[in-house]
PDB file of N, CA and C in Angstrom:
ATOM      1  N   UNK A   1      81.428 -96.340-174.416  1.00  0.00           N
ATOM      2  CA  UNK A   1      82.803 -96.446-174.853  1.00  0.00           C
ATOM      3  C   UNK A   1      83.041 -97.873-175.362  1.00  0.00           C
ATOM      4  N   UNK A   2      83.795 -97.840-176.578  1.00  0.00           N
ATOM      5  CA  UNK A   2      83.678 -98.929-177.541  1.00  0.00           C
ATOM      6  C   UNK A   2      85.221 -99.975-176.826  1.00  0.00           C
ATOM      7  N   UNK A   3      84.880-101.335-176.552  1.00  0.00           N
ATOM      8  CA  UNK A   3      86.004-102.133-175.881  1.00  0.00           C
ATOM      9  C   UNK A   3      87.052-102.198-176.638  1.00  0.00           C
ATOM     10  N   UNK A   4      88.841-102.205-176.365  1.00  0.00           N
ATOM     11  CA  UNK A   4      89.101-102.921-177.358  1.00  0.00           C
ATOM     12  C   UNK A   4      89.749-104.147-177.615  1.00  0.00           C
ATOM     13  N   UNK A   5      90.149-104.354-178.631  1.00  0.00           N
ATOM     14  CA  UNK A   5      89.795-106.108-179.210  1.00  0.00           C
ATOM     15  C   UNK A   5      90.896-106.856-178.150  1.00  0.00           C
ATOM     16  N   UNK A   6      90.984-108.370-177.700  1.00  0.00           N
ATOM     17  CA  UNK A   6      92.019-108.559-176.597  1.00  0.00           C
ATOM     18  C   UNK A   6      93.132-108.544-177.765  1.00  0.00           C
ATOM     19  N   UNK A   7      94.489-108.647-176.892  1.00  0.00           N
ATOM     20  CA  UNK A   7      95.829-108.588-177.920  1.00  0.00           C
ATOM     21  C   UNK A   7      95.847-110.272-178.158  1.00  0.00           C
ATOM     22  N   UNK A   8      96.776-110.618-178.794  1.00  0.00           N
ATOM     23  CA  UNK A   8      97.139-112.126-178.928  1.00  0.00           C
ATOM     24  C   UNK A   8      97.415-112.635-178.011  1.00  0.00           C
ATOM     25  N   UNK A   9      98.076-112.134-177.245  1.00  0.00           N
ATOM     26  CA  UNK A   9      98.827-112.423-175.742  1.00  0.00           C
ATOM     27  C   UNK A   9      97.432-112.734-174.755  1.00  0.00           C
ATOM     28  N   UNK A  10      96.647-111.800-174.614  1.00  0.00           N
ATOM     29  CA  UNK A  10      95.707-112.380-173.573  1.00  0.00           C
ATOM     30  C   UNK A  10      94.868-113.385-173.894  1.00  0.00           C
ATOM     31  N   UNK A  11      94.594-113.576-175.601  1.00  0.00           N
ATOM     32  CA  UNK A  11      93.793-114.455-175.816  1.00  0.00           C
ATOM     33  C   UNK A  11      94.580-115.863-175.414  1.00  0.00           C
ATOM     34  N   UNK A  12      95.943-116.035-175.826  1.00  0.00           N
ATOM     35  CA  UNK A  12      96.561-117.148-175.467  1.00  0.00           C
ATOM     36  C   UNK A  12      96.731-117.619-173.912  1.00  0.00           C
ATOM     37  N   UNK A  13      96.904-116.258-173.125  1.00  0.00           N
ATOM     38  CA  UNK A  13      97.059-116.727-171.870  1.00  0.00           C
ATOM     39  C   UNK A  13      95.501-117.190-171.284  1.00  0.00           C
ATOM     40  N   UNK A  14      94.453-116.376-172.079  1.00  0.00           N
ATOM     41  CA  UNK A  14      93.280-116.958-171.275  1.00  0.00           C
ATOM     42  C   UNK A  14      92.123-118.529-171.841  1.00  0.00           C
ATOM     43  N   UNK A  15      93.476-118.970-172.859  1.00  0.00           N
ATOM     44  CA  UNK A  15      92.976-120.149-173.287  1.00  0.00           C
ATOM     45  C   UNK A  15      93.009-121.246-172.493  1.00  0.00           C
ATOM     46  N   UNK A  16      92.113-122.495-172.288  1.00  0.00           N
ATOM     47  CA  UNK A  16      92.391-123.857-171.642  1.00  0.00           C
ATOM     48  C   UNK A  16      93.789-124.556-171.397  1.00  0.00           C
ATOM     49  N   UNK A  17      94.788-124.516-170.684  1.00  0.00           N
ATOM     50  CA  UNK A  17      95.967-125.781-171.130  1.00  0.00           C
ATOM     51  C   UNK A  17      95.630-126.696-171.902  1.00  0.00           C
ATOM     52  N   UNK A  18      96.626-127.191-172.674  1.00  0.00           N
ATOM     53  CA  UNK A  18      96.077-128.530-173.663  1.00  0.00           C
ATOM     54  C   UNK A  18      97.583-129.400-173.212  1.00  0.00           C
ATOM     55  N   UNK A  19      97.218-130.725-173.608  1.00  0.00           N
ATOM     56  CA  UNK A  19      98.642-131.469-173.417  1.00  0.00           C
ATOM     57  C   UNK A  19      99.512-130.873-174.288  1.00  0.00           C
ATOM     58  N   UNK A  20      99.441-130.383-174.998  1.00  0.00           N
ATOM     59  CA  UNK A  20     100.706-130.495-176.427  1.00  0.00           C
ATOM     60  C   UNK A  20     101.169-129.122-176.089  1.00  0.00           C
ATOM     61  N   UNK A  21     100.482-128.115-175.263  1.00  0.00           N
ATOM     62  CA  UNK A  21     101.147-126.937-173.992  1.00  0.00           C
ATOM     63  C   UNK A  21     101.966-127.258-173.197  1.00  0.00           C
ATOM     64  N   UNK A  22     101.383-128.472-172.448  1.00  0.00           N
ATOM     65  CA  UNK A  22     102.426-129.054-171.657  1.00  0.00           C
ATOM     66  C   UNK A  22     103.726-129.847-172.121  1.00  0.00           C
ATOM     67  N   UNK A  23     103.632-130.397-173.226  1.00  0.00           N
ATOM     68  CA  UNK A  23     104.737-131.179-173.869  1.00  0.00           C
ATOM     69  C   UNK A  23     106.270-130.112-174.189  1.00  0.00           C
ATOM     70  N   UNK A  24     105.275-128.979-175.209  1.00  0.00           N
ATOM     71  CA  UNK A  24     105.937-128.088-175.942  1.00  0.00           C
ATOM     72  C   UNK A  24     106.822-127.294-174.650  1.00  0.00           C
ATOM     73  N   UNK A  25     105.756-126.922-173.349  1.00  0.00           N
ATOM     74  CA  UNK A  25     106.835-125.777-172.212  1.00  0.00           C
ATOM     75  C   UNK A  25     107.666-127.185-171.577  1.00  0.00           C
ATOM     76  N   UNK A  26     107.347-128.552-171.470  1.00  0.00           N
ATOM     77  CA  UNK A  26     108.799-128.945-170.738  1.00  0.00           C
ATOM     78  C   UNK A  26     109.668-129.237-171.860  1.00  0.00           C
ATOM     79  N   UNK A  27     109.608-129.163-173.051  1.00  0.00           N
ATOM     80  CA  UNK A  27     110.501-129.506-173.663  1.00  0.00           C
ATOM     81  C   UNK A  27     111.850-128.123-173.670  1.00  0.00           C
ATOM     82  N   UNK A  28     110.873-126.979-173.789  1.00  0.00           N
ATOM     83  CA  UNK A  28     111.478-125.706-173.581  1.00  0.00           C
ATOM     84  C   UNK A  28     112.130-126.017-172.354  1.00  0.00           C
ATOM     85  N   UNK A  29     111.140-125.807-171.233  1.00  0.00           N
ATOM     86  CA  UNK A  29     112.093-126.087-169.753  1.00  0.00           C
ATOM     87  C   UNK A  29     113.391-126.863-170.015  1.00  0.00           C
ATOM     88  N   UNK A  30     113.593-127.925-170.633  1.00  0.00           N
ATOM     89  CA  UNK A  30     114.893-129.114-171.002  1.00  0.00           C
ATOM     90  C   UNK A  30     115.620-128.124-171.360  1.00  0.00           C
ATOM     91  N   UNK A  31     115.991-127.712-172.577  1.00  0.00           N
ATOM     92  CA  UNK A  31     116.834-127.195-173.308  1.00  0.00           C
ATOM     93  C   UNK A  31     117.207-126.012-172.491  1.00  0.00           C
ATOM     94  N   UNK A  32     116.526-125.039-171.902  1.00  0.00           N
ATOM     95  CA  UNK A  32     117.173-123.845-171.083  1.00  0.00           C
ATOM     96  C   UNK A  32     117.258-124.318-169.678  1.00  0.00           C
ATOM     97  N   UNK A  33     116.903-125.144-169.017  1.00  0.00           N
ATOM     98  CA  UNK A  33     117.316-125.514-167.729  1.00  0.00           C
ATOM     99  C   UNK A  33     118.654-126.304-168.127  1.00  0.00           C
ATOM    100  N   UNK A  34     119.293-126.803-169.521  1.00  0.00           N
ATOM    101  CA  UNK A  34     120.832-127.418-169.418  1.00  0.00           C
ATOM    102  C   UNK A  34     121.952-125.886-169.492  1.00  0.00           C
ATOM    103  N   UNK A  35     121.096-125.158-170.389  1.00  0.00           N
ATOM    104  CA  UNK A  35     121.800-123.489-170.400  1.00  0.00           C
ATOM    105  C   UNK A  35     121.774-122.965-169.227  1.00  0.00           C
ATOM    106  N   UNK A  36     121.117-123.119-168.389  1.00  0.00           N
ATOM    107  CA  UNK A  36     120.956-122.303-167.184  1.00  0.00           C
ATOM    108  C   UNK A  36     121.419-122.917-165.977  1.00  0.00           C
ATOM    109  N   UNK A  37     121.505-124.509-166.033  1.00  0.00           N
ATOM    110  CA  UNK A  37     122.806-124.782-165.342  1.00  0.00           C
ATOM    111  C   UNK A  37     123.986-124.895-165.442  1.00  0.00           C
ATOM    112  N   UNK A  38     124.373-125.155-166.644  1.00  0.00           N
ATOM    113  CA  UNK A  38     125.882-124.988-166.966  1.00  0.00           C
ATOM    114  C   UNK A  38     126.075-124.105-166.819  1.00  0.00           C
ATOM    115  N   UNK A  39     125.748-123.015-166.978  1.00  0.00           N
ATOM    116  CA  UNK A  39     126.397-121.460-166.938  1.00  0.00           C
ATOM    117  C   UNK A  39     126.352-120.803-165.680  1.00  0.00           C
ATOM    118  N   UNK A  40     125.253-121.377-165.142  1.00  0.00           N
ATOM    119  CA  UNK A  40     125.532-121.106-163.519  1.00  0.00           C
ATOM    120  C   UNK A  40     126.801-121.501-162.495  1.00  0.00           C
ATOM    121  N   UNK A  41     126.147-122.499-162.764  1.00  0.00           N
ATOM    122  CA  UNK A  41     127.489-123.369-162.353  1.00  0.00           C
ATOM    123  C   UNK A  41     128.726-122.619-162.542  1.00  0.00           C
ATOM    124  N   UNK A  42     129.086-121.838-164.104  1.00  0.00           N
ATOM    125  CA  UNK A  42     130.232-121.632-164.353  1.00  0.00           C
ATOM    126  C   UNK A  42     130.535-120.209-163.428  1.00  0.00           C
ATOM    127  N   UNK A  43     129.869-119.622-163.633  1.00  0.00           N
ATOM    128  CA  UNK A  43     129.324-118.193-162.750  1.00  0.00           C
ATOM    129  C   UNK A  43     129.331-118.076-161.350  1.00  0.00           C
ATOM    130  N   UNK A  44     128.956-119.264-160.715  1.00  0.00           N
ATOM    131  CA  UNK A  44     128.731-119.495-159.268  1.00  0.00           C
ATOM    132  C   UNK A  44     130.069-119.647-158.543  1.00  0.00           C
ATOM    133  N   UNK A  45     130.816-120.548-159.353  1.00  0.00           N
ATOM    134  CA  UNK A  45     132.660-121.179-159.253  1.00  0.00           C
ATOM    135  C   UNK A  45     133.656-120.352-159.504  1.00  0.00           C
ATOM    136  N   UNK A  46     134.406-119.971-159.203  1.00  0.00           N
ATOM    137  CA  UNK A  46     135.456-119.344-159.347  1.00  0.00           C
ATOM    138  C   UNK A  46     136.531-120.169-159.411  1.00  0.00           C
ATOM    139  N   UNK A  47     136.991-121.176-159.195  1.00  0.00           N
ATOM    140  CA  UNK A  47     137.658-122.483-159.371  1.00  0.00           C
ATOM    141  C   UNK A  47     137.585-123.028-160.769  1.00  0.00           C
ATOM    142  N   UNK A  48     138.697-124.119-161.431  1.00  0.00           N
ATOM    143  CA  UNK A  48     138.186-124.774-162.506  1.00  0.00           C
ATOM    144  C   UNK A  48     137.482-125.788-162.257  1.00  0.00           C
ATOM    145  N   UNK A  49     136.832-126.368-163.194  1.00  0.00           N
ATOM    146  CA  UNK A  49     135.604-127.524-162.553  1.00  0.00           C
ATOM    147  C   UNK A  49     135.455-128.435-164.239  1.00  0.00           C
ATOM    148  N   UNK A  50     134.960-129.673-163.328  1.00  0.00           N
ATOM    149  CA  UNK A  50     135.340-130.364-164.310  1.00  0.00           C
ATOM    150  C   UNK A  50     134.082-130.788-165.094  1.00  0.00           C
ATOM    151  N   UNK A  51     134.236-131.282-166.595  1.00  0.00           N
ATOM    152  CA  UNK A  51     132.939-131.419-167.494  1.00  0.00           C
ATOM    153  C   UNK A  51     132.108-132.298-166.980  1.00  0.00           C
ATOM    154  N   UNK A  52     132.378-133.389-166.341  1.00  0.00           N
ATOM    155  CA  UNK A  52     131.861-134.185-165.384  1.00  0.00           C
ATOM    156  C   UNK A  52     130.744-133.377-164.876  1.00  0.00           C
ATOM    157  N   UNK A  53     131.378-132.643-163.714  1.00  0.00           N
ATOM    158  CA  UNK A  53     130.418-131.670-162.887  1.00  0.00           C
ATOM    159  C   UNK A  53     129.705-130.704-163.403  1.00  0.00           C
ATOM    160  N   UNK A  54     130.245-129.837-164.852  1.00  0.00           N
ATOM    161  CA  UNK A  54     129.120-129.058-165.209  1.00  0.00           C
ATOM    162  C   UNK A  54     128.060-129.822-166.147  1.00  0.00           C
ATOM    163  N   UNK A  55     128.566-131.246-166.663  1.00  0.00           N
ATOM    164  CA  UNK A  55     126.946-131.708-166.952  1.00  0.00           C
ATOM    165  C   UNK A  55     125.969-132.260-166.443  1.00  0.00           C
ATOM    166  N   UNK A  56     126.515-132.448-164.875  1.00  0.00           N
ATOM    167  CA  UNK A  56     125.708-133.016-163.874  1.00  0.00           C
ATOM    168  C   UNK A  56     124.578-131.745-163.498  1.00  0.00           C
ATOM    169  N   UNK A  57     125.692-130.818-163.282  1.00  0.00           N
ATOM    170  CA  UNK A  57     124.312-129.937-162.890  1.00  0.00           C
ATOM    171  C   UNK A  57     123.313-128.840-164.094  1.00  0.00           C
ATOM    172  N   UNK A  58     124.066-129.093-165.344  1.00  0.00           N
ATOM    173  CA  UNK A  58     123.434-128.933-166.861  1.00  0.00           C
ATOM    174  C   UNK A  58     122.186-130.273-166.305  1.00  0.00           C
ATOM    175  N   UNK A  59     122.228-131.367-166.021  1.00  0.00           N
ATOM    176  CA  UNK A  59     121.178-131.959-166.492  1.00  0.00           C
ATOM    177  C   UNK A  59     120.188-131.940-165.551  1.00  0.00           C
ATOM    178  N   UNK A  60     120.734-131.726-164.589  1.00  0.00           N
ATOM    179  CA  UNK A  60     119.685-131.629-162.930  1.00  0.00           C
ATOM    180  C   UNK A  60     118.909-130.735-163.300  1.00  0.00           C
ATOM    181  N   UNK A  61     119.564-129.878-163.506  1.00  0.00           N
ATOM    182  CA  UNK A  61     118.346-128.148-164.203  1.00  0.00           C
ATOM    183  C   UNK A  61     117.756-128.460-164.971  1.00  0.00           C
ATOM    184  N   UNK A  62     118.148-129.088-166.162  1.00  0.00           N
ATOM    185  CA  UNK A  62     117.329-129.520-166.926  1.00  0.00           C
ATOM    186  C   UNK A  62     115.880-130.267-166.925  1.00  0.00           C
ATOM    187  N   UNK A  63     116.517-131.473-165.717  1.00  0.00           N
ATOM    188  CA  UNK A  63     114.859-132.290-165.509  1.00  0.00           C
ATOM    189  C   UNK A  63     114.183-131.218-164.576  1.00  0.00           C
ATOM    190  N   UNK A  64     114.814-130.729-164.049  1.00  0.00           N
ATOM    191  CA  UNK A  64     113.638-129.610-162.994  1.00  0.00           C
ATOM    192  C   UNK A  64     112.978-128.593-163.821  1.00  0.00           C
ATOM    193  N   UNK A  65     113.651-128.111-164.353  1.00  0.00           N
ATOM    194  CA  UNK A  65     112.719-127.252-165.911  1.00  0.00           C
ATOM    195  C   UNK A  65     111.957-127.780-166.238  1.00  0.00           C
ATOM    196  N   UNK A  66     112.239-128.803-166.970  1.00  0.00           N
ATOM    197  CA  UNK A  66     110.959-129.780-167.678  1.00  0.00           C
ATOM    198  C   UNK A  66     109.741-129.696-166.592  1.00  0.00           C
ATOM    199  N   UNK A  67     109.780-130.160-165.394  1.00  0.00           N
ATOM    200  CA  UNK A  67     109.111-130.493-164.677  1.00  0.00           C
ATOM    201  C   UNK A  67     107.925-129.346-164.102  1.00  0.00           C
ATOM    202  N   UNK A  68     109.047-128.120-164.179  1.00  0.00           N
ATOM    203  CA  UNK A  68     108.304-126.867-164.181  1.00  0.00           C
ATOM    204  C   UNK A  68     107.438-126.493-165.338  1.00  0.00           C
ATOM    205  N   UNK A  69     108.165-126.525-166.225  1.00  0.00           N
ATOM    206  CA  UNK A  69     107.610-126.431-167.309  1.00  0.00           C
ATOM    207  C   UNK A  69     106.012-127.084-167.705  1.00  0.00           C
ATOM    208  N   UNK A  70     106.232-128.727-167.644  1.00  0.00           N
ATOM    209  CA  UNK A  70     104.900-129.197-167.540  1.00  0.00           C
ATOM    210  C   UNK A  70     103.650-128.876-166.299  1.00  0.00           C
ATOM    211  N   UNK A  71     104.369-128.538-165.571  1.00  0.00           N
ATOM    212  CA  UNK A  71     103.503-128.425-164.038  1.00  0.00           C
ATOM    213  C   UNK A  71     102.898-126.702-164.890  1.00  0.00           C
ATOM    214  N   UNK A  72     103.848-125.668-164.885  1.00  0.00           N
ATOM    215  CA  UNK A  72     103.055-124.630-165.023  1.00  0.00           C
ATOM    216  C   UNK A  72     103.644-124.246-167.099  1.00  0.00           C
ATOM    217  N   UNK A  73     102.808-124.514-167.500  1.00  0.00           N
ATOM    218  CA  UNK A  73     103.467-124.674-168.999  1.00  0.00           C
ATOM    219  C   UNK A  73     103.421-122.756-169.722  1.00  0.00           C
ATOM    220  N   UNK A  74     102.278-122.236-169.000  1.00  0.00           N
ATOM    221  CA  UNK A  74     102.526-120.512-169.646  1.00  0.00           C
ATOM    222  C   UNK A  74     103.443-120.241-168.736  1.00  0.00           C
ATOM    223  N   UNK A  75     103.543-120.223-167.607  1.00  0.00           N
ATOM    224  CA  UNK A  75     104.621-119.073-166.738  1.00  0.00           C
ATOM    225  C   UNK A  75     106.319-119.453-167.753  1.00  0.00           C
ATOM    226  N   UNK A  76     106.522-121.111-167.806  1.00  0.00           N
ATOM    227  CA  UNK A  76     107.627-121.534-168.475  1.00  0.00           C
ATOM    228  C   UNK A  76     107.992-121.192-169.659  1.00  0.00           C
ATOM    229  N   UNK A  77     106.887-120.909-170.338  1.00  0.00           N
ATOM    230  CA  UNK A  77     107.160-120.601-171.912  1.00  0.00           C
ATOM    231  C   UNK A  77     107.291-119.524-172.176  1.00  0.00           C
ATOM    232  N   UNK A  78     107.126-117.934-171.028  1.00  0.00           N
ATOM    233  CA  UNK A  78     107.678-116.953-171.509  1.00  0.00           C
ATOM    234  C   UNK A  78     108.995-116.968-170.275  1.00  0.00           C
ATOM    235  N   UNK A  79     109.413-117.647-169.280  1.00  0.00           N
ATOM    236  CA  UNK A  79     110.813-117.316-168.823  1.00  0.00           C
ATOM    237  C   UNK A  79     111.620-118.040-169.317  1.00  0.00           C
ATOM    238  N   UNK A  80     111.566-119.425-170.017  1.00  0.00           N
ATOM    239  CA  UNK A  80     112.675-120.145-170.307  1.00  0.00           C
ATOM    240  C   UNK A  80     112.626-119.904-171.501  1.00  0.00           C
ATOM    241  N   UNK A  81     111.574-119.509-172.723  1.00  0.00           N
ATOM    242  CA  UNK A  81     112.023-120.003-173.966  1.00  0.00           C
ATOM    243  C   UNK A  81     113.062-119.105-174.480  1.00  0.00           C
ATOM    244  N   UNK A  82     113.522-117.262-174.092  1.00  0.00           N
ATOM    245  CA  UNK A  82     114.334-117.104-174.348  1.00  0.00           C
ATOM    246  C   UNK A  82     116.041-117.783-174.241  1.00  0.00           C
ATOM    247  N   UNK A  83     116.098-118.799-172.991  1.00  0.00           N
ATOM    248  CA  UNK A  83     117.386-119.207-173.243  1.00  0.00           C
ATOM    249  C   UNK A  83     117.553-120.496-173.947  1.00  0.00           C
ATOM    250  N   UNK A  84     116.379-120.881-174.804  1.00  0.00           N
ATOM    251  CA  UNK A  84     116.328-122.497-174.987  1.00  0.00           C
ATOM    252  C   UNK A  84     117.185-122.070-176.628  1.00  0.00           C
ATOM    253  N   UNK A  85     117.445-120.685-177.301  1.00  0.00           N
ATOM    254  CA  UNK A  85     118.242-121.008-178.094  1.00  0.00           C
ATOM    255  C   UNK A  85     119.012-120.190-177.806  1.00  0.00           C
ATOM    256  N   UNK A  86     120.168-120.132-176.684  1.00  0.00           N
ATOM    257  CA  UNK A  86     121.342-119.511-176.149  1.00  0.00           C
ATOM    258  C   UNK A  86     122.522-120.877-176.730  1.00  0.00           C
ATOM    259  N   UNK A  87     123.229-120.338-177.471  1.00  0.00           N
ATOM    260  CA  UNK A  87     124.326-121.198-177.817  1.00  0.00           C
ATOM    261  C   UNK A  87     124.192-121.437-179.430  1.00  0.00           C
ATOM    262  N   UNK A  88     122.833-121.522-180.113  1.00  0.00           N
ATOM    263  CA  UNK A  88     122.621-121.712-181.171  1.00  0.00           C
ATOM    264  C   UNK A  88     122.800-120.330-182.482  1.00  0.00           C
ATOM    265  N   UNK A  89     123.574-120.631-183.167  1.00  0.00           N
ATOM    266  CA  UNK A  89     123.754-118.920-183.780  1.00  0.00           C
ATOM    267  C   UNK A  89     124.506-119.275-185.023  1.00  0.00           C
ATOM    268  N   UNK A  90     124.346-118.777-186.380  1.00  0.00           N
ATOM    269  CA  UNK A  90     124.333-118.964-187.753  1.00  0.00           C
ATOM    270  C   UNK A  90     125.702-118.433-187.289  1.00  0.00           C
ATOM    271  N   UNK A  91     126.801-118.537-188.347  1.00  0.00           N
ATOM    272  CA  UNK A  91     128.107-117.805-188.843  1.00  0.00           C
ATOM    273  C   UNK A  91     127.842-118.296-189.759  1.00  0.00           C
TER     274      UNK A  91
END
């Protein structure tokens, strides 16, 4: 029985990390860890809250993304990169 060919997906996941993997998933991690705390935040509160406080914890998420991101750069690049362009949208 004839194998068949790997998909794109496994060839990428079963490639070496390279730095510029790691650069590219914390940069991703940044941008959706500020989406994913601000909006938490907003979600979590039922109170009004002030811009102060939701960019504090917009940016806290943020460096912890990154951080994830570089530490494990495939797991990051398929859970965060969908929200890294949440907010961004043509009219």
């Amino acid at each position: 029985m004839a194998e068949a060919m790997p998909s794109r997906f496994s060839l990428w996941w079963q490639r070496p990390i390279r730095s510029g993997d790691r650069v590219s998933a914390a940069f991703v991690g940044l941008f959706a860890g500020f989406w994913i705390g601000l909006l938490g935040r907003l979600i979590l509160v039922d109170e009004p809250t002030s811009i102060s406080v939701l960019l504090y914890w917009g940016a806290s998420i943020a460096v912890l993304s990154a951080i994830l991101g570089a530490l494990f750069p495939r797991h990051a690049m398929i859970v965060f990169y969908p929200f890294t362009f949440f907010g961004v949208g043509g009219s």
